[in-house]
N, C-alpha and C. Protein backbone atom coordinates (compact mmCIF):
# COMPACT_ATOMS: atom_id res chain seq x y z
N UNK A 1 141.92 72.97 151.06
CA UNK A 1 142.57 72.23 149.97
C UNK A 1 141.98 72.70 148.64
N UNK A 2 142.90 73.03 147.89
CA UNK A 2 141.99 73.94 146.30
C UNK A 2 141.72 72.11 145.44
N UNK A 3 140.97 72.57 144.55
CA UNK A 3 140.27 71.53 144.04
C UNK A 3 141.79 70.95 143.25
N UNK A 4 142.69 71.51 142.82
CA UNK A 4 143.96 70.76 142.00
C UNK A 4 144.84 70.16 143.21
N UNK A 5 144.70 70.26 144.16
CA UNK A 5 145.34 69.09 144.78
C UNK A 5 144.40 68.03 145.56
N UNK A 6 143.18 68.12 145.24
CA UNK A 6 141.98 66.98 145.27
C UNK A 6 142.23 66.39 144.40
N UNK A 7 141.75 64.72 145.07
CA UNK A 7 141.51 63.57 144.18
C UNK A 7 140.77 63.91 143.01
N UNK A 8 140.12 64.44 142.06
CA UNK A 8 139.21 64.26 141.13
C UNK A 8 138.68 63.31 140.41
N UNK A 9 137.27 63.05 140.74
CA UNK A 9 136.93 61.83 140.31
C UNK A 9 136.05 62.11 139.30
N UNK A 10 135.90 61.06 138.52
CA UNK A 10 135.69 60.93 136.95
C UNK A 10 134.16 60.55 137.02
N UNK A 11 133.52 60.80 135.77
CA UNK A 11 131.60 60.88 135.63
C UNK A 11 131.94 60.46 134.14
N UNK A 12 130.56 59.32 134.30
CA UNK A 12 130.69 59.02 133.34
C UNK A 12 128.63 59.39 132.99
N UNK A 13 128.51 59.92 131.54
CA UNK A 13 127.66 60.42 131.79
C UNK A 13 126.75 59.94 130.34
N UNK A 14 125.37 58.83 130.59
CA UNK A 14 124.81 58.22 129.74
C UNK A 14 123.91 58.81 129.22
N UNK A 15 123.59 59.66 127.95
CA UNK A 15 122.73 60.27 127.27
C UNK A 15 121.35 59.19 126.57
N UNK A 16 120.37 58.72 127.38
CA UNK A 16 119.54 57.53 127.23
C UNK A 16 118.01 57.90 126.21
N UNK A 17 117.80 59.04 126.31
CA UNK A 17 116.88 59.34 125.59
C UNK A 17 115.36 58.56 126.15
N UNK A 18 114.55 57.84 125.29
CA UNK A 18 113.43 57.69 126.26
C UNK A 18 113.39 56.26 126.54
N UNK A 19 112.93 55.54 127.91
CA UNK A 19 113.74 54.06 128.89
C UNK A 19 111.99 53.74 129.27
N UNK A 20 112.01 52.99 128.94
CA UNK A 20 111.10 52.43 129.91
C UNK A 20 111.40 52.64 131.46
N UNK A 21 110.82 52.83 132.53
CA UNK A 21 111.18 52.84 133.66
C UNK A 21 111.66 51.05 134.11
N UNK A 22 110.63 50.30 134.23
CA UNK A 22 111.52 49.07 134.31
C UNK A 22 112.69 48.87 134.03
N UNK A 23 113.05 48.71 132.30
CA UNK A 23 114.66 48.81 131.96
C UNK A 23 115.64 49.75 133.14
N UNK A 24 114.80 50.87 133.18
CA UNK A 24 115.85 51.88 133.75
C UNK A 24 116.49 51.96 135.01
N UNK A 25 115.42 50.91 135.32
CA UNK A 25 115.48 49.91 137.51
C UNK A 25 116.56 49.31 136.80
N UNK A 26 116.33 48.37 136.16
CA UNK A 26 117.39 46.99 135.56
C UNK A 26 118.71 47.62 135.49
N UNK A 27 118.84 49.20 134.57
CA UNK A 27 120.20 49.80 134.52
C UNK A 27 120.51 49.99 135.81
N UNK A 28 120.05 50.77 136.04
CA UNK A 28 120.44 51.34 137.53
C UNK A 28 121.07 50.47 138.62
N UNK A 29 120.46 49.29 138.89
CA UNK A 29 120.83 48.13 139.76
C UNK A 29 122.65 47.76 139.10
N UNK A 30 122.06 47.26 137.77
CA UNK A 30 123.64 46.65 136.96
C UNK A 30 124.81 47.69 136.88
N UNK A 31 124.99 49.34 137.08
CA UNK A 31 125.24 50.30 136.85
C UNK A 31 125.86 50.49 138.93
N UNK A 32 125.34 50.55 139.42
CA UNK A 32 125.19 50.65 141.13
C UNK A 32 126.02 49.37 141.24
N UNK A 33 126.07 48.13 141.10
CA UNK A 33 127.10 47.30 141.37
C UNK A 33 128.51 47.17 140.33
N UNK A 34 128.42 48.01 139.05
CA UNK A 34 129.58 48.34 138.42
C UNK A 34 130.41 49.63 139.19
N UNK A 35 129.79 50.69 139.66
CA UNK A 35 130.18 51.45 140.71
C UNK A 35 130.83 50.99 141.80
N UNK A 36 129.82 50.23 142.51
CA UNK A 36 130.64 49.77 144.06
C UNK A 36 131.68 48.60 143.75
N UNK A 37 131.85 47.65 142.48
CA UNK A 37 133.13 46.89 142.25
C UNK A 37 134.17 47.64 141.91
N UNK A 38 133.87 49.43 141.43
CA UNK A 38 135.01 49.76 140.53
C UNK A 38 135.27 49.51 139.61
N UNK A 39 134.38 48.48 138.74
CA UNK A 39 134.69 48.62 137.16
C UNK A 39 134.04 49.83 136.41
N UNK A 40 133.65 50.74 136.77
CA UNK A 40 132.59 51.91 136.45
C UNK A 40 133.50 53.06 136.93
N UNK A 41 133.44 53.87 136.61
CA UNK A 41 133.36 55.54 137.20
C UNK A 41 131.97 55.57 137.62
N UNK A 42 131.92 56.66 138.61
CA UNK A 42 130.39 57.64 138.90
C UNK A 42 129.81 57.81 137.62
N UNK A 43 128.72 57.44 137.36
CA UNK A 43 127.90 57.47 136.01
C UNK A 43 127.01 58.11 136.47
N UNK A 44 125.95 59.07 135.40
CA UNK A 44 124.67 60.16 135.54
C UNK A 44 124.30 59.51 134.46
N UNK A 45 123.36 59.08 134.53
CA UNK A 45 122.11 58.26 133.54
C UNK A 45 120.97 60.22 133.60
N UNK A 46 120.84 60.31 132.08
CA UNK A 46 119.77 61.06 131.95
C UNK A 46 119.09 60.52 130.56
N UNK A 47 117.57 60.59 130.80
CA UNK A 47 116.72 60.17 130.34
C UNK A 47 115.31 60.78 130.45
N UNK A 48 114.40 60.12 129.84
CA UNK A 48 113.00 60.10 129.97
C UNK A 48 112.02 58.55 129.85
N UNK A 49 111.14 59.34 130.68
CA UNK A 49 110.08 57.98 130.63
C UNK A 49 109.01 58.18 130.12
N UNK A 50 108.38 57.03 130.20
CA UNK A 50 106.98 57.50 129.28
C UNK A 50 105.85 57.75 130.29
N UNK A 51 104.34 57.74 130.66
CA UNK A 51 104.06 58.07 131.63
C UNK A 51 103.89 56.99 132.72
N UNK A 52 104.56 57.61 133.91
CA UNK A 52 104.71 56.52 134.57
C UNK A 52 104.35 57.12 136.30
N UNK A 53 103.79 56.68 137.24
CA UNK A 53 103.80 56.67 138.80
C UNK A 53 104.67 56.18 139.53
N UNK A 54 105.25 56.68 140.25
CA UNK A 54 106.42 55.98 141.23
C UNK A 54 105.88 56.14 142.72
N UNK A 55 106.09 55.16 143.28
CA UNK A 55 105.30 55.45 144.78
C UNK A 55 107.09 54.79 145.76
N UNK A 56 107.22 55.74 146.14
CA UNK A 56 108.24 55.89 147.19
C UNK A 56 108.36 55.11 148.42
N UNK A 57 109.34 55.06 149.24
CA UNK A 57 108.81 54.38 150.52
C UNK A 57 108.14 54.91 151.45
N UNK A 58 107.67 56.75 151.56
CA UNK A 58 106.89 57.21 152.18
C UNK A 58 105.27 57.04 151.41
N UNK A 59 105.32 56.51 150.55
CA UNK A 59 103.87 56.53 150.02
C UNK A 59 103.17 55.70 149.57
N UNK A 60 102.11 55.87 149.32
CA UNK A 60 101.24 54.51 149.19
C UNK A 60 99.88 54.57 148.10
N UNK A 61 99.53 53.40 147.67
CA UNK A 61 98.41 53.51 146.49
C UNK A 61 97.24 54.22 146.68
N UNK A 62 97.24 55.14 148.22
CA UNK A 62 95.80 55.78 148.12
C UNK A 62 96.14 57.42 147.92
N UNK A 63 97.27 57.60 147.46
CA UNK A 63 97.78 58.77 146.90
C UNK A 63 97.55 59.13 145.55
N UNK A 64 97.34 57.78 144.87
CA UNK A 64 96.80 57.82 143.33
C UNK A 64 95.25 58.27 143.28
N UNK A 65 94.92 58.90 142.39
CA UNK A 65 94.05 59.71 142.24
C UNK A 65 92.58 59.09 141.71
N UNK A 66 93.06 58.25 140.72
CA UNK A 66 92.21 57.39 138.98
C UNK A 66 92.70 55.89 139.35
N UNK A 67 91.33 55.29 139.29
CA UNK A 67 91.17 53.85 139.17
C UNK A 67 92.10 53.13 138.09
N UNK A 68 92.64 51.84 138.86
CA UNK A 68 93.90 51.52 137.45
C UNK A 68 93.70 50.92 136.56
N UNK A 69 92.51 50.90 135.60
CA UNK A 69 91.71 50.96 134.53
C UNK A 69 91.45 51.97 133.94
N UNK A 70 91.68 52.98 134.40
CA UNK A 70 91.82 54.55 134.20
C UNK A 70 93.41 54.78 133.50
N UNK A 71 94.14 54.19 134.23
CA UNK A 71 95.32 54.96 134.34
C UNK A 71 95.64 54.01 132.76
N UNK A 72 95.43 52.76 133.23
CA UNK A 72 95.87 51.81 131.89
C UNK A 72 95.21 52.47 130.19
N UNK A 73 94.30 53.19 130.50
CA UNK A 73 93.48 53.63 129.56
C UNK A 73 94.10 54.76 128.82
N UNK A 74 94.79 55.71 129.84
CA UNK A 74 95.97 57.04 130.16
C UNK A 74 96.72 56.36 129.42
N UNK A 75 97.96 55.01 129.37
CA UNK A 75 98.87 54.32 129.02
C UNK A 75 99.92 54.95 130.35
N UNK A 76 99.49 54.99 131.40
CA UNK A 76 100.11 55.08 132.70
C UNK A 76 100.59 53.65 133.36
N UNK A 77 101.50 53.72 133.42
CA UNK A 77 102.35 52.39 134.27
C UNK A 77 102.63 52.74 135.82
N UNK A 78 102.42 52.15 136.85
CA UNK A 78 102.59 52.14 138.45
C UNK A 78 104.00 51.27 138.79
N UNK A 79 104.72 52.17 139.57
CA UNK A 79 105.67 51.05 139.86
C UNK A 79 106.16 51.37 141.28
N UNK A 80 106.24 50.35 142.39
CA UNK A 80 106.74 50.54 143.59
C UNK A 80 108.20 50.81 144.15
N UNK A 81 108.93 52.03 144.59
CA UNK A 81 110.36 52.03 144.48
C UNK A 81 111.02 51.78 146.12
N UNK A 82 112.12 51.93 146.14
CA UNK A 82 112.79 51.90 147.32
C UNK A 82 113.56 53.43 147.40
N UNK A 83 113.33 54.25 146.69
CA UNK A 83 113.85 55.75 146.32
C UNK A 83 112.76 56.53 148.20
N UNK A 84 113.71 57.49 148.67
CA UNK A 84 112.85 58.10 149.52
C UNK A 84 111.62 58.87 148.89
N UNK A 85 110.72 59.35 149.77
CA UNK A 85 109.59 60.34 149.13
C UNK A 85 108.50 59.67 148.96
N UNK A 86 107.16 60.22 148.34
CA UNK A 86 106.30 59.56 148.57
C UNK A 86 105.66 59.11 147.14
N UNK A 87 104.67 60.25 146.14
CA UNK A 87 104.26 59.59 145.20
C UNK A 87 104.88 60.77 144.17
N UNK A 88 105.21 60.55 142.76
CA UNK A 88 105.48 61.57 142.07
C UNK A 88 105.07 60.90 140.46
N UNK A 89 105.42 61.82 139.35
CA UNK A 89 105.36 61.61 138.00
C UNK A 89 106.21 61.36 137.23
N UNK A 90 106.27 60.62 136.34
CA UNK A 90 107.59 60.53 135.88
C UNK A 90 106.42 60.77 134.33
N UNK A 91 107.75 61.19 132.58
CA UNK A 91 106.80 61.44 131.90
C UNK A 91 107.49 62.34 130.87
N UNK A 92 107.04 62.52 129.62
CA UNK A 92 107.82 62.93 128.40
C UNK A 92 107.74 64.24 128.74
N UNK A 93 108.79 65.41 128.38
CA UNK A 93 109.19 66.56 128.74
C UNK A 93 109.75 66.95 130.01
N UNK A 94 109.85 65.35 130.55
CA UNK A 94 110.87 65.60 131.75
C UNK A 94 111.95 65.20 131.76
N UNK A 95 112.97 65.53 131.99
CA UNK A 95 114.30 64.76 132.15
C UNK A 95 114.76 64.26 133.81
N UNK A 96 114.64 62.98 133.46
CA UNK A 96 115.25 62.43 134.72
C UNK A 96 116.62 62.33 135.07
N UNK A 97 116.86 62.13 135.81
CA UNK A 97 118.24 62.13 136.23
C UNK A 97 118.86 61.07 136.97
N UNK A 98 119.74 59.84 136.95
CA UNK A 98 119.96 58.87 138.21
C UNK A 98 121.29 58.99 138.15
N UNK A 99 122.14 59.91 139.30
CA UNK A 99 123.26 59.58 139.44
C UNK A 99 123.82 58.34 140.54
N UNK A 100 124.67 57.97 139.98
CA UNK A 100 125.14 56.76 140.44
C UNK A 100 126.25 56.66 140.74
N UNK A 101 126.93 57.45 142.12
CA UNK A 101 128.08 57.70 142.65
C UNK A 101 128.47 57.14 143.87
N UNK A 102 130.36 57.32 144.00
CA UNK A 102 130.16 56.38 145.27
C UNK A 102 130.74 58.29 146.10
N UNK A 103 129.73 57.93 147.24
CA UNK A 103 130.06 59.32 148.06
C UNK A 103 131.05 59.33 149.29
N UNK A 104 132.12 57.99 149.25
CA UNK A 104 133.08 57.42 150.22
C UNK A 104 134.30 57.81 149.55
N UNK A 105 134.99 58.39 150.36
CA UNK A 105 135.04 58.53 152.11
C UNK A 105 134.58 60.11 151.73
N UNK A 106 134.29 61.31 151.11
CA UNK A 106 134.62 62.46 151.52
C UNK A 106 133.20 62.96 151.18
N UNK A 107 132.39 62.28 150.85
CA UNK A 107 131.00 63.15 151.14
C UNK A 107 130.15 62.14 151.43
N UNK A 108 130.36 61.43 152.80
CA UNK A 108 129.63 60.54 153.37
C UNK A 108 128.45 61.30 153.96
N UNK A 109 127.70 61.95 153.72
CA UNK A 109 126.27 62.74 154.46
C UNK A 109 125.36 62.69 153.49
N UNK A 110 124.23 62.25 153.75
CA UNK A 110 122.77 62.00 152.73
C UNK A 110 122.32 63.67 152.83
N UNK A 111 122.13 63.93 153.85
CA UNK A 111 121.48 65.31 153.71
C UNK A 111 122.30 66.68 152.60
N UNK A 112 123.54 66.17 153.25
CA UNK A 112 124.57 67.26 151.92
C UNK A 112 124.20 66.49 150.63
N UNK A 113 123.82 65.49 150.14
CA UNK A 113 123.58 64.80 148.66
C UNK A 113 122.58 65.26 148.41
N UNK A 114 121.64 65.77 149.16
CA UNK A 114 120.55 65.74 148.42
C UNK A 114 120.38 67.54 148.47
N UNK A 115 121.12 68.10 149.31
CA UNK A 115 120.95 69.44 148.68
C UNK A 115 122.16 69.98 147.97
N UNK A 116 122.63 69.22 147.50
CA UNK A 116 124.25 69.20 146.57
C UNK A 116 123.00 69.36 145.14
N UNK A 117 122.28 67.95 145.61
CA UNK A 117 121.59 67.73 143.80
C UNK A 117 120.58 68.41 143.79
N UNK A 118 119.79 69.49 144.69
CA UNK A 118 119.18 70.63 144.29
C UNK A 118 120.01 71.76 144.04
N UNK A 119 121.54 72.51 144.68
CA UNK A 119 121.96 72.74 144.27
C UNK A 119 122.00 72.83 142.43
N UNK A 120 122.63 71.92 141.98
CA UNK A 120 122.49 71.65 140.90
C UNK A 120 121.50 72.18 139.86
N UNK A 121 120.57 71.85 140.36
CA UNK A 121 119.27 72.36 139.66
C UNK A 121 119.02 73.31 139.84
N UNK A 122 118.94 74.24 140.85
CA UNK A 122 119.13 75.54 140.90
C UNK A 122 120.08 76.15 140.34
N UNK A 123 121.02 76.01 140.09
CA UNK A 123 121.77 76.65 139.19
C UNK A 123 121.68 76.84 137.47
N UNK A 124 120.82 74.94 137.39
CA UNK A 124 120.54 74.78 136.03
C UNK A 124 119.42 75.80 135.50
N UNK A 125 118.17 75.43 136.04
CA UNK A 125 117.27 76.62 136.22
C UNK A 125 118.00 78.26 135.69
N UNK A 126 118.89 78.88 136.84
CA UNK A 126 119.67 80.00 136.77
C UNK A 126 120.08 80.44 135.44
N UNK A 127 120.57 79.23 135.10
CA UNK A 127 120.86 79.00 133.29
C UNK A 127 119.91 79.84 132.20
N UNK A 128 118.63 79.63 132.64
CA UNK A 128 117.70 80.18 131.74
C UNK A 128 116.75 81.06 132.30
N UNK A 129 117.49 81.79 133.62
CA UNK A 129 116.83 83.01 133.69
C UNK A 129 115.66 82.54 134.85
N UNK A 130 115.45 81.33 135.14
CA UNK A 130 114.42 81.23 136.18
C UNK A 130 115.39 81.16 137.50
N UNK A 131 114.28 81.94 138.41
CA UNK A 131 114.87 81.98 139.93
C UNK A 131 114.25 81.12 140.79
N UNK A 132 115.39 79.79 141.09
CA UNK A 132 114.72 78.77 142.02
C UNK A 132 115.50 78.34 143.31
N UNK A 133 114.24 78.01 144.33
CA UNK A 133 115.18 77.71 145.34
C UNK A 133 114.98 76.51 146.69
N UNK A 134 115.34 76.23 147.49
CA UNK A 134 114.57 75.70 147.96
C UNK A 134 114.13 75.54 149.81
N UNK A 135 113.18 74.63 150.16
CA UNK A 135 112.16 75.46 150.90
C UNK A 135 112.66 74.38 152.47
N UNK A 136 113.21 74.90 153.41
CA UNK A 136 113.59 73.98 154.49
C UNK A 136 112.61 72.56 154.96
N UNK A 137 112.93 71.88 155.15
CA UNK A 137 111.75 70.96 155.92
C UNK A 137 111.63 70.09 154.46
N UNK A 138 111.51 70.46 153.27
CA UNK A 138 111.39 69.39 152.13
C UNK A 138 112.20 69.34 150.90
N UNK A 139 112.11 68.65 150.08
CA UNK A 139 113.10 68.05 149.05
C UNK A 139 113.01 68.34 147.92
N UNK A 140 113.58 68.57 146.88
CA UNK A 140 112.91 69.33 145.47
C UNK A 140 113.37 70.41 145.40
N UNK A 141 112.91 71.32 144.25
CA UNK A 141 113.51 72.56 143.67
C UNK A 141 112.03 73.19 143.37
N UNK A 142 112.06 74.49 143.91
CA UNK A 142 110.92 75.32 144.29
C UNK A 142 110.80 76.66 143.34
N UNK A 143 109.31 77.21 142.78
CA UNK A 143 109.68 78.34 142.22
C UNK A 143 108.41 79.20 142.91
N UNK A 144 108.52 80.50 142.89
CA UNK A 144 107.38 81.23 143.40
C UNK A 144 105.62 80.41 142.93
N UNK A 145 106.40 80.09 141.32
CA UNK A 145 104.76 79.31 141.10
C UNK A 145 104.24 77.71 140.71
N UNK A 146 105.26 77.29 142.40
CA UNK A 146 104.93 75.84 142.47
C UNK A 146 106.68 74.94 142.53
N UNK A 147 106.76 73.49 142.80
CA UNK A 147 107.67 73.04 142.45
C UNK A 147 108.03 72.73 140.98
N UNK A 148 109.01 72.58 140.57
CA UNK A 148 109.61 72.64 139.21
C UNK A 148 110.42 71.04 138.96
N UNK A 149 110.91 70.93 140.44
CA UNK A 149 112.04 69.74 140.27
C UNK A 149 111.71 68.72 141.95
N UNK A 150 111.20 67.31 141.24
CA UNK A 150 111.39 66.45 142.44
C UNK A 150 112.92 65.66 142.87
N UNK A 151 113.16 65.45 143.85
CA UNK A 151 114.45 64.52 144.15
C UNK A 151 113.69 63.39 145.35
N UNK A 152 114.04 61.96 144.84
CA UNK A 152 113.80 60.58 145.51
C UNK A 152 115.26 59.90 145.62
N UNK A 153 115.95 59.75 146.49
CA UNK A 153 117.04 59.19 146.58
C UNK A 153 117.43 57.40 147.26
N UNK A 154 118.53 57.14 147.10
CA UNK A 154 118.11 55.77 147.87
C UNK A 154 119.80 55.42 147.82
N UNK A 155 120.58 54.64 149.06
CA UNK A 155 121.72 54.74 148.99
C UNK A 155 122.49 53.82 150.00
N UNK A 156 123.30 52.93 149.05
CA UNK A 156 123.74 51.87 149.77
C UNK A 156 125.02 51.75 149.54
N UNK A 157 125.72 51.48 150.75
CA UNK A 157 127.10 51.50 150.65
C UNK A 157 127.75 52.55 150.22
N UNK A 158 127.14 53.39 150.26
CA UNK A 158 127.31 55.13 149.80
C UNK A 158 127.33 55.17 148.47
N UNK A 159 126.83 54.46 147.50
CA UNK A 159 126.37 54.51 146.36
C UNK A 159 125.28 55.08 146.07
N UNK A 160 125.03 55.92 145.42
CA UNK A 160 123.77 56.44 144.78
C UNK A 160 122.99 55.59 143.90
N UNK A 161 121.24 55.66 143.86
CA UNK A 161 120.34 55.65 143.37
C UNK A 161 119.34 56.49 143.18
N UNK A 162 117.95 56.22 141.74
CA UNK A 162 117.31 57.27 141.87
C UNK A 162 118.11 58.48 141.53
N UNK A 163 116.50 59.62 141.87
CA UNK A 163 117.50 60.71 141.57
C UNK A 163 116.27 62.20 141.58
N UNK A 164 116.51 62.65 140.58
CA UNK A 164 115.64 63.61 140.30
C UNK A 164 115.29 63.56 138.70
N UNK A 165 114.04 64.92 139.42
CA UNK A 165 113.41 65.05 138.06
C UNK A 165 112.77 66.13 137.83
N UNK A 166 113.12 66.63 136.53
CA UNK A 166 112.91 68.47 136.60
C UNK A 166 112.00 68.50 135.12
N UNK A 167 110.76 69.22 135.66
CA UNK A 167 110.05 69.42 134.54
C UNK A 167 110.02 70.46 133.64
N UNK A 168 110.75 70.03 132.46
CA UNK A 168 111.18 70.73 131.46
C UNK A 168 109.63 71.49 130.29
N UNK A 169 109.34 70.27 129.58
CA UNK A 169 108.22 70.31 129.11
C UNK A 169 106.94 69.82 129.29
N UNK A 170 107.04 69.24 130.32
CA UNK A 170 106.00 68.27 130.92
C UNK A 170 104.42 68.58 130.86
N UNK A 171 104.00 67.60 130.33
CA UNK A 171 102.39 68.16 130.80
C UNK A 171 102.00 68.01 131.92
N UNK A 172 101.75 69.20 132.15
CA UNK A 172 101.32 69.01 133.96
C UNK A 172 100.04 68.53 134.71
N UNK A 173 99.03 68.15 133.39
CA UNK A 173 97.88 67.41 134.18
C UNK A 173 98.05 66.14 134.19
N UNK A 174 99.17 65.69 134.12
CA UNK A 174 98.83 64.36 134.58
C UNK A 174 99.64 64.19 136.24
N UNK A 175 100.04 65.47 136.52
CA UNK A 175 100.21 65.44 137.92
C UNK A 175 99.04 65.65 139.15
N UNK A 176 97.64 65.46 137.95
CA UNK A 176 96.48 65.64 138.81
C UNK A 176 95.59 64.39 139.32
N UNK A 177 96.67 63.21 138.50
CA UNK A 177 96.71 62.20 138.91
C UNK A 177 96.87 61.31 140.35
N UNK A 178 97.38 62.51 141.09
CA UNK A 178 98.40 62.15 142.31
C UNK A 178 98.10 63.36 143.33
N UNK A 179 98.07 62.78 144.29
CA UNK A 179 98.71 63.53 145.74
C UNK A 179 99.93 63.91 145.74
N UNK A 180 100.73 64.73 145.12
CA UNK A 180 102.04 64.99 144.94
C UNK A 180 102.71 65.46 145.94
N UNK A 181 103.69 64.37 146.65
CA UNK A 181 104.71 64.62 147.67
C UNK A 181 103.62 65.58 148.86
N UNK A 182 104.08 66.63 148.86
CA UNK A 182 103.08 67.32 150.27
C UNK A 182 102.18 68.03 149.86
N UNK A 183 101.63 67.79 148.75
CA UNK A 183 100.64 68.37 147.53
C UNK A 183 100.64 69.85 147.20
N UNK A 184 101.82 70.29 147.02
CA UNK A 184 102.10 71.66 146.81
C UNK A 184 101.94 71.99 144.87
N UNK A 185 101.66 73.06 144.65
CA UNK A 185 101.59 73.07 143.05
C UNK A 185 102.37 72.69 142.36
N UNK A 186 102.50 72.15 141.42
CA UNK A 186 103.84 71.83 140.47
C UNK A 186 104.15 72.89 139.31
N UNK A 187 105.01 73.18 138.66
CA UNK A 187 105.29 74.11 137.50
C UNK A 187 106.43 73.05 136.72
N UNK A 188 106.52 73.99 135.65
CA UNK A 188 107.42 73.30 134.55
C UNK A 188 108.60 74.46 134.05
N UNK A 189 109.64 74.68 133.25
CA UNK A 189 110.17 74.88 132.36
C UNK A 189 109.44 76.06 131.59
N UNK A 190 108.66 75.37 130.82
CA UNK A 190 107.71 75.76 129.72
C UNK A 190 106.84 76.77 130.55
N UNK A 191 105.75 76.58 131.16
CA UNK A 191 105.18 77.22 131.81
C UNK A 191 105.87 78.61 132.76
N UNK A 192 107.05 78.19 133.06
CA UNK A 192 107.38 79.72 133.43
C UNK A 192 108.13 80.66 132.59
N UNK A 193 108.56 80.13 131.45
CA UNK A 193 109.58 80.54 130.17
C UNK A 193 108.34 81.52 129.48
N UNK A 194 106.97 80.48 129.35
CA UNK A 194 106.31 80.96 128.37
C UNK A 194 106.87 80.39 126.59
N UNK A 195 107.60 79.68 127.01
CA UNK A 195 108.09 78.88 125.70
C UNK A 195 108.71 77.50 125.78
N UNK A 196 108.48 76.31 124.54
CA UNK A 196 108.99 75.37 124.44
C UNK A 196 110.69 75.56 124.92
N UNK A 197 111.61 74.54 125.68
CA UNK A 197 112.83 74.46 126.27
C UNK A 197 113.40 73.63 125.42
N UNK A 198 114.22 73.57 124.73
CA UNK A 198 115.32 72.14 124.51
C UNK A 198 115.86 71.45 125.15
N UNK A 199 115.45 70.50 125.38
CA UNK A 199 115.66 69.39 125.64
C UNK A 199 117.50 68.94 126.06
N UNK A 200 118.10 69.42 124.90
CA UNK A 200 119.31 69.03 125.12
C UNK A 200 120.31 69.82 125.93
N UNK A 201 119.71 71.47 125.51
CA UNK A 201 120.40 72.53 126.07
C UNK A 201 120.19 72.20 127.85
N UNK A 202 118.61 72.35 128.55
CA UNK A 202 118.88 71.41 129.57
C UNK A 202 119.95 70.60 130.15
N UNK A 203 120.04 69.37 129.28
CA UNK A 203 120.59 68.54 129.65
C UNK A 203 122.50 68.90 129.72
N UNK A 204 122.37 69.74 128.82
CA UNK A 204 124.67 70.23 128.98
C UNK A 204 124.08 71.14 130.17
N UNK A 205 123.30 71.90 130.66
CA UNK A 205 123.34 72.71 131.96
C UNK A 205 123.77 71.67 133.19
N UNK A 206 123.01 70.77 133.37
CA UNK A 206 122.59 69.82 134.43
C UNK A 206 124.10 69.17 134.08
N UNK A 207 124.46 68.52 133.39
CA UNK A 207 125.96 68.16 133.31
C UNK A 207 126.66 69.05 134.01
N UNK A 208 127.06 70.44 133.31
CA UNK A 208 127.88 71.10 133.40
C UNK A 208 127.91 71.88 135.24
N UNK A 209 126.70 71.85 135.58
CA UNK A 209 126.60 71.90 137.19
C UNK A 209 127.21 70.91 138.13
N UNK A 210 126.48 69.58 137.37
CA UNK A 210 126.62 68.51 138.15
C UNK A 210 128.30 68.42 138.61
N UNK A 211 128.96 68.59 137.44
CA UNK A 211 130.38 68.43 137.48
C UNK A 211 130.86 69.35 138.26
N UNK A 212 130.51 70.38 138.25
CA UNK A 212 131.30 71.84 139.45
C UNK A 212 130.62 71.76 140.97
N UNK A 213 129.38 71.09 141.07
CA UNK A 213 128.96 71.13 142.43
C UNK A 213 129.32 69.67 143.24
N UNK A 214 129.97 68.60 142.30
CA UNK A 214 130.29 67.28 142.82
C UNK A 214 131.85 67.02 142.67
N UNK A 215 131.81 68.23 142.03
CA UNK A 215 133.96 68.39 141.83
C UNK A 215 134.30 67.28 141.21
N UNK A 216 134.19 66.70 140.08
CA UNK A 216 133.96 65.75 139.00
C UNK A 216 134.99 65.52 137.40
């Protein structure tokens, strides 16, 4: 079936700039039941947070690194999710991502979602000349020097939550904070460019994927 005689479904796509992570639970929830009533289109929330820990349902507080008098000291916030995966970073020069789609009836499979939305990122990546890919057995977007991009997903009623998160400009020691996912190296954007990224240019890549790899 060519994509013009497919249903095409509509994205609606929130340019948020920087969210508290709390607020951004609060959207996400109110956003996920505007989806599954149908008063919504598929919405992509992209944003940033400030520095923040997310501990997954595979993971747990002895993955954190620094006493949380430490972290409070950092201006690091901890927060417990229902997203798969275990512990990761959230944090300025990253852009997050929460798409919020319904994947019924024609892409009912978690495993195709979640390498649909590395997909994605691999291509975005592609955009600027970096070659990324990714590695069987785990989740994320991979580069020869380290991961670049995490994905935590979570999904009800075939609605999407969560999401990913690709480090653009990120400072990367505060990922030394953490046992990261299967503690493989992390990389950034910046660090393999050898130069500051824009922020926005990013962000029309990751759109402009999102829409051709989710037929949108």
């Amino acid at each position: 079936m060519t994509r013009q005689a497919m249903k095409v479904k509509d994205l609606l796509v929130q340019r948020l700039g920087r969210v508290d992570y709390e607020d951004a639970l609060a959207l996400q929830k109110e956003t996920e039941h505007a989806v599954q009533t149908g008063k919504q289109p598929g919405t992509l929330l992209l944003l940033e947070h400030p520095h923040t820990l997310t501990i997954g349902r595979r993971g747990n507080h002895a993955g954190i690194l620094m006493p949380p008098e430490s972290l409070t000291a950092r201006g690091v916030t901890v927060f417990e999710t229902n997203r798969g995966g275990k512990i990761t970073y959230h944090g300025l020069g990253q852009i997050v991502g929460y798409p919020i789609i319904n994947l019924s009836p024609e892409r009912e499979d978690v495993h195709r979602y979640v390498r649909d939305l590395e997909e994605v990122l691999i291509r975005t990546l592609a955009d600027f000349d970096i070659d990324a890919f990714p590695i069987k057995g785990l989740t994320g977007v991979h580069t020869q020097r380290g991961k670049v991009a995490a994905i935590g997903v979570h999904i009800a009623r075939w609605v999407t939550t969560h999401g990913f998160a690709l480090n653009v400009n990120t400072d990367l020691s505060f990922f030394d904070l953490i046992i990261a996912c299967e503690g493989e190296p992390v990389t950034s954007m910046r660090e393999l460019l050898g130069h500051e990224v824009e922020m926005k240019a990013v962000e029309d890549s990751i759109i402009k994927n999102f829409v051709d790899v989710f037929e949108m």
